[in-house]
Every structure is written in C-alpha cells, then in structure tokens.
Protein backbone atom coordinates (compact mmCIF):
# COMPACT_ATOMS: atom_id res chain seq x y z
CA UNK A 1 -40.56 -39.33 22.22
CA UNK A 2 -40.88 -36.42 24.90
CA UNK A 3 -40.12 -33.37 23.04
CA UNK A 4 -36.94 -31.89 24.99
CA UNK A 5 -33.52 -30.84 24.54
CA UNK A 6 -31.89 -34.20 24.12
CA UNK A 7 -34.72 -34.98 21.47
CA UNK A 8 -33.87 -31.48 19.70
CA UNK A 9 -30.37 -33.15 19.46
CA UNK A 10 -31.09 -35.94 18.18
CA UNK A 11 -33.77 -34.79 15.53
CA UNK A 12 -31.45 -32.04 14.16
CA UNK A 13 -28.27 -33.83 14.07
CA UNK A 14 -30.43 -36.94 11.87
CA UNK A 15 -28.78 -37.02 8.45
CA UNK A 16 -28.67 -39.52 5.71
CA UNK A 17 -27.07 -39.07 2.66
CA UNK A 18 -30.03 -41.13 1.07
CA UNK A 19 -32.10 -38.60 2.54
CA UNK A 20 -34.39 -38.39 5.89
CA UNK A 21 -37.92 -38.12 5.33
CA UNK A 22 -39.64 -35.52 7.43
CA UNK A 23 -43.32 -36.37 8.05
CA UNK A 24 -45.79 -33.56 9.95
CA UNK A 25 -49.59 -34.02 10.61
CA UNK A 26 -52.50 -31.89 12.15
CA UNK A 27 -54.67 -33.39 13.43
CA UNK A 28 -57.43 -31.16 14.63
CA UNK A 29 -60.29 -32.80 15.41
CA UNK A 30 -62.28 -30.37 14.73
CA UNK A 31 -62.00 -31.08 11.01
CA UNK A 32 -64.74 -33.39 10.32
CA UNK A 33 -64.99 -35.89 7.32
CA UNK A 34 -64.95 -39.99 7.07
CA UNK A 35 -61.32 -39.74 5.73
CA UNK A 36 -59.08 -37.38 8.27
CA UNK A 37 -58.18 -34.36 6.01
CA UNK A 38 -54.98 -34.86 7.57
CA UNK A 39 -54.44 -38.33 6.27
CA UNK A 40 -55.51 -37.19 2.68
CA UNK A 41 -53.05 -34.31 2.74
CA UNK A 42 -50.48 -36.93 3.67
CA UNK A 43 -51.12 -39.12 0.89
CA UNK A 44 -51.23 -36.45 -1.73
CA UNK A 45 -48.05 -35.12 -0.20
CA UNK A 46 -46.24 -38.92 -0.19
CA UNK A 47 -47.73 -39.36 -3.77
CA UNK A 48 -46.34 -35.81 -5.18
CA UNK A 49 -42.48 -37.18 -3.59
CA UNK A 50 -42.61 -40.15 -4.83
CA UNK A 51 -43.57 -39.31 -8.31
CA UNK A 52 -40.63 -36.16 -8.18
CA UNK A 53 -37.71 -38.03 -6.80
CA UNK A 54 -35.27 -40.28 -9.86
CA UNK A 55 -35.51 -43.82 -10.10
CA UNK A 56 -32.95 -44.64 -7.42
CA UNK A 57 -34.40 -42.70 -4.43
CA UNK A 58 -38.27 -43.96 -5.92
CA UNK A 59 -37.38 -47.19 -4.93
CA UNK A 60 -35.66 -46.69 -1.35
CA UNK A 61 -38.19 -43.86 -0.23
CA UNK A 62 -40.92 -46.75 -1.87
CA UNK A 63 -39.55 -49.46 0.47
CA UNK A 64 -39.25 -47.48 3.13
CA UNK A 65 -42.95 -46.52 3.32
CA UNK A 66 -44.33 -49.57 2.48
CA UNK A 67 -42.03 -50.75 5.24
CA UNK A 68 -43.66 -48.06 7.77
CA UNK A 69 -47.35 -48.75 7.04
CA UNK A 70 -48.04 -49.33 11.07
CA UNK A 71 -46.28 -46.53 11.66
CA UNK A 72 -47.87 -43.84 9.09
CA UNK A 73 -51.16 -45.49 10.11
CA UNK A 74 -50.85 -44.59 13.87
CA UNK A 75 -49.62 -40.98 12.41
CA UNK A 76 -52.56 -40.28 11.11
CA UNK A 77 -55.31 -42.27 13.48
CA UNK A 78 -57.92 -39.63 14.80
CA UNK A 79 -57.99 -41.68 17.84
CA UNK A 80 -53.84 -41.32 18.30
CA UNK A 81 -52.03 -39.14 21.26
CA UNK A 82 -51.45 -35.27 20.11
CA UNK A 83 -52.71 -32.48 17.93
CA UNK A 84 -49.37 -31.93 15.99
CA UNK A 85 -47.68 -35.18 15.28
CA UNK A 86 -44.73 -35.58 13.09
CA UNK A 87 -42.20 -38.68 11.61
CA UNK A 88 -38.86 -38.80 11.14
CA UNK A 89 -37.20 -41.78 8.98
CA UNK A 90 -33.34 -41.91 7.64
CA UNK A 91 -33.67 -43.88 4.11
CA UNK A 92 -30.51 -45.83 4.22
CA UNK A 93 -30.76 -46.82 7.82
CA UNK A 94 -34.08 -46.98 8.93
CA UNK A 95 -33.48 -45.00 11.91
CA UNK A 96 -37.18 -43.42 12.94
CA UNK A 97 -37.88 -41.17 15.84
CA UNK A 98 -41.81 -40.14 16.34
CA UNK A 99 -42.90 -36.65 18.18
CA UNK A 100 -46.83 -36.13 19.72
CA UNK A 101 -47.66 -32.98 21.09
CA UNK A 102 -50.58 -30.86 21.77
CA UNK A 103 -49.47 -27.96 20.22
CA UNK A 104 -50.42 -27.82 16.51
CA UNK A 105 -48.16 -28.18 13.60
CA UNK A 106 -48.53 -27.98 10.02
CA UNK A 107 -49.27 -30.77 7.43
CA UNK A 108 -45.94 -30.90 5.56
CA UNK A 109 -43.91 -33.37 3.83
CA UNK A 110 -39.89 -32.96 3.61
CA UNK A 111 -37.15 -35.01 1.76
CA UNK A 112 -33.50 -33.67 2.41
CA UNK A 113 -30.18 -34.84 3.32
CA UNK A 114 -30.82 -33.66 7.55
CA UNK A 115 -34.19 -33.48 9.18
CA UNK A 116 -36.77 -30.45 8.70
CA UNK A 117 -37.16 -29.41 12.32
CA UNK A 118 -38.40 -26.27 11.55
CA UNK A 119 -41.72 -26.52 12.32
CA UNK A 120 -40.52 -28.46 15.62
CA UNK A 121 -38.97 -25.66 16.62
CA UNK A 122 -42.00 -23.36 15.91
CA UNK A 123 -44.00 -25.11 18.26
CA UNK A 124 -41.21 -25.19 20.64
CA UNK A 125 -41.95 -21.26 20.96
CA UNK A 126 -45.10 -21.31 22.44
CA UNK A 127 -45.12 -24.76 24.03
CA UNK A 128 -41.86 -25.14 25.57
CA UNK A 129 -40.58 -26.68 29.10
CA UNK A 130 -41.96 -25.02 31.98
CA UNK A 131 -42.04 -25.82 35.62
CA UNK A 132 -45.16 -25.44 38.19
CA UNK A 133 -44.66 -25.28 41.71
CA UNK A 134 -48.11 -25.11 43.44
CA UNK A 135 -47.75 -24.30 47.40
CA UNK A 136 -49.94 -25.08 50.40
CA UNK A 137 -49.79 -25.97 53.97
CA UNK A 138 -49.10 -29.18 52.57
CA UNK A 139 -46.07 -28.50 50.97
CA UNK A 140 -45.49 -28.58 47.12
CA UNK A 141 -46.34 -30.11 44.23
CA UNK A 142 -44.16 -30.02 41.18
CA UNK A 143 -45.35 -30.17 37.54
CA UNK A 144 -44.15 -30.50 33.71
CA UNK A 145 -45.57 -28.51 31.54
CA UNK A 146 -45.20 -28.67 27.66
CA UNK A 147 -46.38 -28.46 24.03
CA UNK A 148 -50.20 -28.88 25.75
CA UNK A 149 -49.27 -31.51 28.19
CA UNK A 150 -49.14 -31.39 31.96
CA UNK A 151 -48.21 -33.68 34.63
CA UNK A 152 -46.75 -33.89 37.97
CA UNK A 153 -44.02 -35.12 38.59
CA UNK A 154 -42.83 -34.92 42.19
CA UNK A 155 -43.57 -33.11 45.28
CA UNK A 156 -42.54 -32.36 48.87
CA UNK A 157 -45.09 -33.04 51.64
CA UNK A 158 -44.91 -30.74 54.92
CA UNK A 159 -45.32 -32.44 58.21
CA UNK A 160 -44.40 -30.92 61.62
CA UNK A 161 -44.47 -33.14 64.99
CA UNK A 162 -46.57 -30.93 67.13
CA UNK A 163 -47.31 -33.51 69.91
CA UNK A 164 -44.98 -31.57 72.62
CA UNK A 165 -46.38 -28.45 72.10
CA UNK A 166 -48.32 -26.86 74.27
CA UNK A 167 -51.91 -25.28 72.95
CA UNK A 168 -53.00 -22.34 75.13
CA UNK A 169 -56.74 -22.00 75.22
CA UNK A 170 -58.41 -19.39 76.18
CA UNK A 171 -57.99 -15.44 75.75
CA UNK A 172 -54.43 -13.96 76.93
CA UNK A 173 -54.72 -10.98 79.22
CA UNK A 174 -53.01 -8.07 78.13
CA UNK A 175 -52.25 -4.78 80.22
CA UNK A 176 -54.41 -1.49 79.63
CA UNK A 177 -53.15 1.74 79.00
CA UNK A 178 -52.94 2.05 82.95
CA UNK A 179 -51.03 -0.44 83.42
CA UNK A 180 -53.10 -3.06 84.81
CA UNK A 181 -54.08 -6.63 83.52
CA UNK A 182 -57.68 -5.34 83.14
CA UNK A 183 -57.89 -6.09 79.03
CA UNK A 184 -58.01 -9.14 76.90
CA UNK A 185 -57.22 -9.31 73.39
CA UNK A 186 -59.98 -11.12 71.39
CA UNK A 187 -58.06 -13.75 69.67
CA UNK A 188 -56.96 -16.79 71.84
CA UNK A 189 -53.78 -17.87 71.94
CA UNK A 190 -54.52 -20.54 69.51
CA UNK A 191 -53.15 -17.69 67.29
CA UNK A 192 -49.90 -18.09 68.48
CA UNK A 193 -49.79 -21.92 67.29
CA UNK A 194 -50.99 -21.28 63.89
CA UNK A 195 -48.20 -18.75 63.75
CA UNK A 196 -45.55 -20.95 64.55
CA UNK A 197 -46.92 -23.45 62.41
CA UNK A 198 -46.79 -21.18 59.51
CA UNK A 199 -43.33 -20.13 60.44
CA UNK A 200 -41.79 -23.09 60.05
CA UNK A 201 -44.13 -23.73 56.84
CA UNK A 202 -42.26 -21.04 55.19
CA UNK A 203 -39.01 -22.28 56.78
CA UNK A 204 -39.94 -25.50 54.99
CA UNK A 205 -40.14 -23.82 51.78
CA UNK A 206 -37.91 -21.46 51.52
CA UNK A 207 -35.22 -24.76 52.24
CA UNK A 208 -36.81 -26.42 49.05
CA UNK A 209 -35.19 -24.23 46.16
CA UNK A 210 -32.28 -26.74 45.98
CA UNK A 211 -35.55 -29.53 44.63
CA UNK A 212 -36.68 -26.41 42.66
CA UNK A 213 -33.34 -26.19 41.35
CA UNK A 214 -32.61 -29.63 40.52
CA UNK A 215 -35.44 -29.96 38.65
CA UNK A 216 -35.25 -27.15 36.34
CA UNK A 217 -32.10 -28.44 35.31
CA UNK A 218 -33.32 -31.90 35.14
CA UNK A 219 -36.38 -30.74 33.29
CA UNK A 220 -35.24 -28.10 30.86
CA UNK A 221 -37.29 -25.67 32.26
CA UNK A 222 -36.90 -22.57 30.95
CA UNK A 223 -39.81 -20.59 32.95
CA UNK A 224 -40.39 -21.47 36.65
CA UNK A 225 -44.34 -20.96 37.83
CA UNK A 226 -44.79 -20.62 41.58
CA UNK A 227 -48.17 -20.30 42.44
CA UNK A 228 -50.17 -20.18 45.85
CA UNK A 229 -50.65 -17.78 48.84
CA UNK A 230 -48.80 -14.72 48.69
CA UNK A 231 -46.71 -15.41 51.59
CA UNK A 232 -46.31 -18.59 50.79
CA UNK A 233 -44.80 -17.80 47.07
CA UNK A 234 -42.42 -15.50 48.46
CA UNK A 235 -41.41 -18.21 50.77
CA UNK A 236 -40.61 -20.45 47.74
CA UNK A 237 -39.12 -18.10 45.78
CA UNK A 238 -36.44 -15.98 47.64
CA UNK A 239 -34.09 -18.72 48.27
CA UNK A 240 -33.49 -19.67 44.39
CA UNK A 241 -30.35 -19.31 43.13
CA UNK A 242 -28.94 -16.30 41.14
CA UNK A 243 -27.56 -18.94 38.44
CA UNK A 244 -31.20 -20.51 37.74
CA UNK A 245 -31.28 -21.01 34.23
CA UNK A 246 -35.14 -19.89 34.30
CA UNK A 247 -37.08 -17.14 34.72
CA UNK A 248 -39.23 -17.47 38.07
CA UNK A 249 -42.80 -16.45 37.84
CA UNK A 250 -44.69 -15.90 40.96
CA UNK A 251 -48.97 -16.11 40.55
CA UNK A 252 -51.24 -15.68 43.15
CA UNK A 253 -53.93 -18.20 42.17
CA UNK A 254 -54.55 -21.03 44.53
CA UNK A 255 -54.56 -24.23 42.56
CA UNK A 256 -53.31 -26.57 45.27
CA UNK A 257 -56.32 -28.68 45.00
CA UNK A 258 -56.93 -28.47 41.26
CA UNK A 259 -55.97 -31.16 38.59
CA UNK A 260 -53.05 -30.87 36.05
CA UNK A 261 -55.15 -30.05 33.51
CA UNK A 262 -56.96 -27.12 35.62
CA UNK A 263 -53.67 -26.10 36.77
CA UNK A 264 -52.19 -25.67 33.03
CA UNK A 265 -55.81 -24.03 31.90
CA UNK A 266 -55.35 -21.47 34.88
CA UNK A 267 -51.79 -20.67 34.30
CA UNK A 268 -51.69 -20.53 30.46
CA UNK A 269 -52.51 -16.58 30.28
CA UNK A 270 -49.71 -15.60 32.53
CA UNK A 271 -47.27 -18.29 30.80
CA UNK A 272 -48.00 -16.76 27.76
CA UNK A 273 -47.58 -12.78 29.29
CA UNK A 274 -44.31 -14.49 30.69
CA UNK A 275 -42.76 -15.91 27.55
CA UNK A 276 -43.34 -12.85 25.62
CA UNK A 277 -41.95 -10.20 28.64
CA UNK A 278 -38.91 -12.52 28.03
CA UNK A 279 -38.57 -12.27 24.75
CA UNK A 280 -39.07 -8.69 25.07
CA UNK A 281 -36.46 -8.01 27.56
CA UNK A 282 -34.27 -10.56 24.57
CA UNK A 283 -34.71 -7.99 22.31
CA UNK A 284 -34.05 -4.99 24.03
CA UNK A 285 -30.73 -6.35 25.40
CA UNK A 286 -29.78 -7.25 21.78
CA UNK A 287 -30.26 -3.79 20.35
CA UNK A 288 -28.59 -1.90 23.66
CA UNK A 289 -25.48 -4.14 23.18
CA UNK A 290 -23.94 -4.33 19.60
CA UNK A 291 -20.50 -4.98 20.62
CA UNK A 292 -21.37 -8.18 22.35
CA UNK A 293 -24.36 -9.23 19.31
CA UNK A 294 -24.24 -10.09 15.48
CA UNK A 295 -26.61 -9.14 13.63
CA UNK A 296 -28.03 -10.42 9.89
CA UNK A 297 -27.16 -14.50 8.48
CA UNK A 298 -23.80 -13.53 7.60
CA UNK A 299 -22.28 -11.96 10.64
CA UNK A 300 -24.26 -14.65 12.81
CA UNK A 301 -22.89 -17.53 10.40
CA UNK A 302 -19.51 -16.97 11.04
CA UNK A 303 -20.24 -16.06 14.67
CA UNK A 304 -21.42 -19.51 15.07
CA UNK A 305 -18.57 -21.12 12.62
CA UNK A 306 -16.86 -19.77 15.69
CA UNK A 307 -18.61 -20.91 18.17
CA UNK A 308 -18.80 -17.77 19.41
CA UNK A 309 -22.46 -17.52 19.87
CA UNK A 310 -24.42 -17.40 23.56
CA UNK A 311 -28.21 -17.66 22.43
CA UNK A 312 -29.47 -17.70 19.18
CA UNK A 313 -32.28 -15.43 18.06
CA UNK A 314 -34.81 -16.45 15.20
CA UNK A 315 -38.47 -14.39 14.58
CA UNK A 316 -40.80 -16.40 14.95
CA UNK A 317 -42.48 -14.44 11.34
CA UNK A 318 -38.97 -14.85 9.42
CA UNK A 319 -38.03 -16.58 6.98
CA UNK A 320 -35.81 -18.12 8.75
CA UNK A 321 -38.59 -19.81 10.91
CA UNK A 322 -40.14 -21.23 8.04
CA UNK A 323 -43.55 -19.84 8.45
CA UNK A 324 -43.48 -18.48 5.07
CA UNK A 325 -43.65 -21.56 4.13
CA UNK A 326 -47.17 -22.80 2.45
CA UNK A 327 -48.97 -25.01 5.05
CA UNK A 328 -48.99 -28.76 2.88
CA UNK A 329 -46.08 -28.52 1.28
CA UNK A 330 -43.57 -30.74 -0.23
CA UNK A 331 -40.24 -30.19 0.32
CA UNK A 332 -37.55 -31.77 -1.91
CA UNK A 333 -34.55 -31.22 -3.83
CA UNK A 334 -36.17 -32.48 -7.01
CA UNK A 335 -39.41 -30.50 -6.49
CA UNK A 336 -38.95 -26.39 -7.35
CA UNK A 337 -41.42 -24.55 -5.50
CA UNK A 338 -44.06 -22.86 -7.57
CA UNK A 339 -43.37 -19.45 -6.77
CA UNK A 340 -39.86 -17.27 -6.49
CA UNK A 341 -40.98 -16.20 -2.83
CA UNK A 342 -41.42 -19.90 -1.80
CA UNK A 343 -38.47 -21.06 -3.22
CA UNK A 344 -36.56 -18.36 -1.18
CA UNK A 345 -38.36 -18.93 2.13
CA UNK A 346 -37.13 -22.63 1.48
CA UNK A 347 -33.90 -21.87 1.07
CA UNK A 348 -33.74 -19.35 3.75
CA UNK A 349 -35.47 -21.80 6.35
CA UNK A 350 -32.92 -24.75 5.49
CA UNK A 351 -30.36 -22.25 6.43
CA UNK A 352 -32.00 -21.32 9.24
CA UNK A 353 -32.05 -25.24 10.41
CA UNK A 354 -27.85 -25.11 9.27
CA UNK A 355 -27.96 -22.48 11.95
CA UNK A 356 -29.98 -24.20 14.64
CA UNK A 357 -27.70 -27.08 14.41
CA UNK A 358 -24.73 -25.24 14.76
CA UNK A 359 -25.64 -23.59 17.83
CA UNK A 360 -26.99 -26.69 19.58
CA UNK A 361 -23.82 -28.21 18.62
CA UNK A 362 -21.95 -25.63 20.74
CA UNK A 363 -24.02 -25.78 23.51
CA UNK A 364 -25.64 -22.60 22.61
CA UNK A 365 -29.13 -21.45 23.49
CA UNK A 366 -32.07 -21.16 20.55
CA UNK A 367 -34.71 -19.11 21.16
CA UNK A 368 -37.88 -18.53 18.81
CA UNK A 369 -39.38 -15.39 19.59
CA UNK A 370 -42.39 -14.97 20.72
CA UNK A 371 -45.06 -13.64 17.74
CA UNK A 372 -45.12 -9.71 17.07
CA UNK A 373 -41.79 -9.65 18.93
CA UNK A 374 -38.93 -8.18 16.44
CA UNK A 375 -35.66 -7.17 16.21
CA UNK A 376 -34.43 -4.24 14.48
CA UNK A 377 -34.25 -4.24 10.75
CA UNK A 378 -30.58 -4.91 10.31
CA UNK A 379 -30.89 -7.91 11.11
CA UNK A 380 -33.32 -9.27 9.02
CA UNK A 381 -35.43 -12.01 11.33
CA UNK A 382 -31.79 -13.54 13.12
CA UNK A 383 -29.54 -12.23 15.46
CA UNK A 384 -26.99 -13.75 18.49
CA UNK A 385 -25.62 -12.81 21.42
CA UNK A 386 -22.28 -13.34 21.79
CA UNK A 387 -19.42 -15.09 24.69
CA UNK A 388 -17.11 -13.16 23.29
C-alpha cells in the first residue's frame, strides 16, 4: 500500500477485538549475516507473543501466522521493496494491509485491540508527501515524493507556434546621442524573439498553478518544491492560491534534465530545512496563541472529545511518539514491560495513538514535529490548535 492519508485511515481505524497484530521490520542492508538480523528479531519477537498470550488467543494468533507464512516471508526477504516494512493482520477477520517504505522503522512486534501506528507515524515526520515541480523552457514536470521514494507523475509540455513570426536578422540601428541613426546596438534582433518567447513561457506557467493545485490536493502534499531558473520559479509560483494547503518552496537548482532519484538526492537538504522552518513557525504560533491552543493530554483529550481540535501536535522525542520505546520490542497486554519507564512510555504512546485517531476522525491535521523542535513545558510533548 502507498503510505498516504487514506492508508493512515485505514491503518488507525483497524481494530479487532481478537486483537490486530502489528508487525515492523528494518531491513538495512547494511547489516550483514546469512540469516537477516531482521528476520531473527522477528522470530524471537513472534516466539516471545506467542508463548505470553492464554490459550485462546495462542491458538488464533498460531493460525493466523501459520496462515501468513508467504506473507511474513516476503516481510522479511533482503531482496523485498523498502527499508522499513511493516504488517498489519486483524485475528478474527483476517483483514491484512502491508506498508514498504524507504524510510527506516524499527523492528517491533505489537498485539492490541487497534493497530500500533506509532512508528508509522514517526516515519511519516521526516518522509512525508511532498510535491516537485521542476521548470524549463519545456514546461514542467511534476513529481511524488515520499518516505524515500520518488516518481513523476505528470507534467505540462510548452509549445508555442512560431511559424508566422517574423525573425529579424541582423543588428537594429539605434539613434546616437545627436540624434542621428549613426549607432547600432550589438545584439541582433534575434533578442527580441527569445524575449517574446520567454514571455509567453512565463505566461505559460504562471497559468499552470490550477495543475499545481489540483495535485497537491490530489497528492496530499503537504510541502510544494518548485525548482528551476529564477525567473522561471517566480513564474510558477505567484499565481498559487492563498488557500494551498502546502507550503511552497522555491530552489534555484536546475534539475530539469536530472532523474527522479537525482532530483530527490538534490532537493533532500532544503526539504529537510523546509519541514523543520515549518514546524518551527508550528510552534511559535502555538505558544503566541493560548486562547485558541490546549495544551498537556488532558486539556487536548477533551479538546478532541470535542472535536474541537485544528492540527494536532506530537514531539517527535515524547512519549507520546513512542520513541521511548526500546527498538525490538514486544508489545502486548499479557507481556509487562521490564522496566517502570517502559511500561509508562507504552502506555503513554497507546494514548497517544487514542489521540491520533481521534483527530483523523474529525478531519483534523497530525503533525509530528520535526526532531529538536519543542513546545513549551506545559505541555508535556502534545499540544492542539484549536477551531474554536
């Protein structure tokens, strides 16, 4: 499954009162061995759960993976599409979605009445939906980028009937400064066509935001790259309308003949300077408005028991996010974590998925901020912004 919005739906709103087994995987082949580490940690992790859980669930959650063999095989296959992989399986039903990315996730194995998403929505911070426009004289190209993928997916070609116009060779006389026809400039007027040409190039352009538009909605877009000649960005860019749901981000670096791959390579340093100026300017709007923000799990709780809540706000080191969490574990009702801290970063992160749910179910915005990016102390790692 493409990892977008819909599939954020969809994964967080999987529950099973049998219990949905959440499956993650890292493959990074940079780990060497004859057995993937990976698939070892998986095994030790499906071994621990199946020897924790009562007799009842044993059998089911036994079934079940004997029943997905292909597909925990092509989880952990060196050879398979994406870094971070993960599985998701209802018990009862049998209902499975699968998630590749190239964005890396941790090794973890979940049982639990709703889907762990947390570490879905981790990666979602640093690899989520942007758009690339890359502009030339021969129009646009527009790419997807996400989670370590890139890939273009439509474009606008520029062509302009010139056959009628008429191509003045030669250099133009000009008058001196006394006033006869004496001088020359040195450019011929050959200067003049290329002008016009580029004229209506940025004409051309600059009538393309509704495409832009349409595709940032279409796409889930939440940044908006536009890269290419100065003039030519500009061009692009000033027509977009004041309700895009994305931040527009013009670069100057010329990429129109470059690959998808080059392009994402060559972009990812000001994506990344991008995502975390937004999160900045986040968090500095929440703490110069606390009439129109809650603040801490309660007051955000029963903002979003409400549905009174805009745009969510997790940090991305909470414990709401879940990267207290131990890397590996197994997470299960019938399993107590080791240590007091652990057990209280679980709890906190499940709450923090209650929360993520809630505000998707409202139609509001979640946002995972970017690392080192905090907001103040009263609210403890999680924080909204209000619609009324």
């Amino acid at each position: 499954m493409p990892m977008d919005r819909e599939t954020q739906l969809r994964l967080v709103n999987l529950r099973d009162e049998a219990g949905v087994l959440s499956l993650y995987v890292n493959a990074d082949p940079r780990q060497e061995g004859s057995t993937p580490p990976w698939k070892t940690r998986l095994d030790q992790g499906l071994k621990q759960l199946l020897e924790a859980v009562d007799n009842g669930t044993r059998s089911l959650l036994g079934r079940r993976v004997e029943e997905m063999k292909l597909d925990l095989e092509q989880l952990v296959r060196p050879g398979a599409p994406g870094i971070g992989r993960a599985l998701f399986t209802a018990l009862a039903t049998g209902e499975t979605y699968t998630v590749e990315m190239q964005t890396p996730l941790v090794d973890r194995v979940a049982l639990a009445p709703r889907s762990h998403i947390v570490p879905m929505l981790g990666a979602w911070a640093e690899g989520s939906p942007v758009g690339v426009a890359v502009v030339d004289g021969k129009g646009l190209r527009l790419l997807d980028s996400r989670f370590g993928r890139c890939e273009e997916v439509s474009g606008l070609s520029f062509s302009l009937d010139t056959a009628e116009w008429r191509v003045m060779k030669g250099p133009a006389a000009v008058r001196s400064a006394y006033g006869s026809r004496d001088g020359f400039i040195s450019s011929n007027q050959q200067d003049l066509f290329d002008y016009r040409v580029a004229e209506h190039l940025q004409k051309f352009l600059a009538a393309a935001h509704s495409t832009l538009e349409e595709h940032v909605r279409a796409f889930g877009w939440e940044l908006l790259v536009v890269t290419g000649e100065p003039e030519l960005v500009e061009a692009a860019s000033k027509s977009l309308g004041n309700g895009l749901k994305a931040d527009v981000v013009a670069s100057q670096l010329v990429l129109s003949q470059s690959t998808p791959a080059q392009i994402q390579q060559a972009l990812a340093p000001e994506i990344a300077a991008a995502r975390r100026e937004r999160d900045e300017r986040l968090v500095a709007d929440f703490a110069e408005s606390p009439r129109k923000t809650a603040a801490g799990s309660e007051a955000v709780l029963d903002a979003l028991q409400g549905g009174r809540v805009d745009r969510l706000l997790i940090e991305r080191d909470s414990v709401w996010s879940g990267r207290r969490i131990p890397a590996g574990a197994v997470l299960a009702d019938a399993i107590a974590p080791g240590e007091p801290e652990v057990a209280a970063a679980v709890a906190d992160a499940q709450l923090g998925e209650a929360m993520i749910e809630m505000a998707l179910a409202s139609d509001a915005r979640v946002s995972i901020l970017s690392d080192g990016t905090c907001l103040d102390e009263e609210a403890g790692g999680v924080g909204a912004f209000l619609r009324w």
